[in-house]
Protein backbone atom coordinates (compact mmCIF):
# COMPACT_ATOMS: atom_id res chain seq x y z
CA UNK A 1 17.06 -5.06 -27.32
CA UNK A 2 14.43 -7.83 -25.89
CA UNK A 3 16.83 -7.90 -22.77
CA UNK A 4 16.42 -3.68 -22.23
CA UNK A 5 13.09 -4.84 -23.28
CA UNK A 6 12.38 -7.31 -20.75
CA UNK A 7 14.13 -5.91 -17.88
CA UNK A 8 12.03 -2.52 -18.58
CA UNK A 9 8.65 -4.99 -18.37
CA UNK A 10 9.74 -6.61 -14.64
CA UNK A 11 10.72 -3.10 -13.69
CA UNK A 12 7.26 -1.64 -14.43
CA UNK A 13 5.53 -4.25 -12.74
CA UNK A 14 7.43 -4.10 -9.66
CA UNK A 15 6.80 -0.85 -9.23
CA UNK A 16 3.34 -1.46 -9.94
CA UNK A 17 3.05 -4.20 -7.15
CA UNK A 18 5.07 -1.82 -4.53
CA UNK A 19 2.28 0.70 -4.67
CA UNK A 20 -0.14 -1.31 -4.42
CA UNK A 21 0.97 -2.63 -1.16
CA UNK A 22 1.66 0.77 0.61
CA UNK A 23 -1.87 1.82 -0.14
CA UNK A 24 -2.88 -1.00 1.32
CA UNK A 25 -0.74 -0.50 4.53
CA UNK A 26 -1.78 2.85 4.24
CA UNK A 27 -5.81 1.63 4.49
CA UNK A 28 -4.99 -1.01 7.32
CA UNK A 29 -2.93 1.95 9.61
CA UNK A 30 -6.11 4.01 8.62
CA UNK A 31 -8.47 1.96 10.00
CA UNK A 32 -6.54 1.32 12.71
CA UNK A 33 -6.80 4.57 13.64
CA UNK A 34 -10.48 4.95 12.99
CA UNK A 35 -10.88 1.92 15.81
CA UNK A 36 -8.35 3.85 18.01
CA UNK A 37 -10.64 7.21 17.49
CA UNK A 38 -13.85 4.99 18.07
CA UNK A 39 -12.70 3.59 21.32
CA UNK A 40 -11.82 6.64 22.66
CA UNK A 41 -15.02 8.47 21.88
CA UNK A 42 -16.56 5.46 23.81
CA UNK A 43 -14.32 6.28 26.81
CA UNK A 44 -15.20 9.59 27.50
């Protein structure tokens, strides 16, 4: 039981971890494009 325990623990926080660091790619490629968008506007 502390072994399905356990394993259920690292599980959850791995998951946990993985979201975090797609939102965070997700906010970098998002200000990426706000740079991209910026530039442009200059450029007209």
């Amino acid at each position: 039981m502390k072994t399905l325990v356990s394993l259920f623990v690292v599980s959850v926080a791995l998951f946990l971890a993985g979201c975090n660091t797609v939102k965070g790619v997700g906010q970098d490629v998002q200000k990426v494009g706000e740079k991209i968008e910026d530039t442009a506007k200059k450029n007209k």
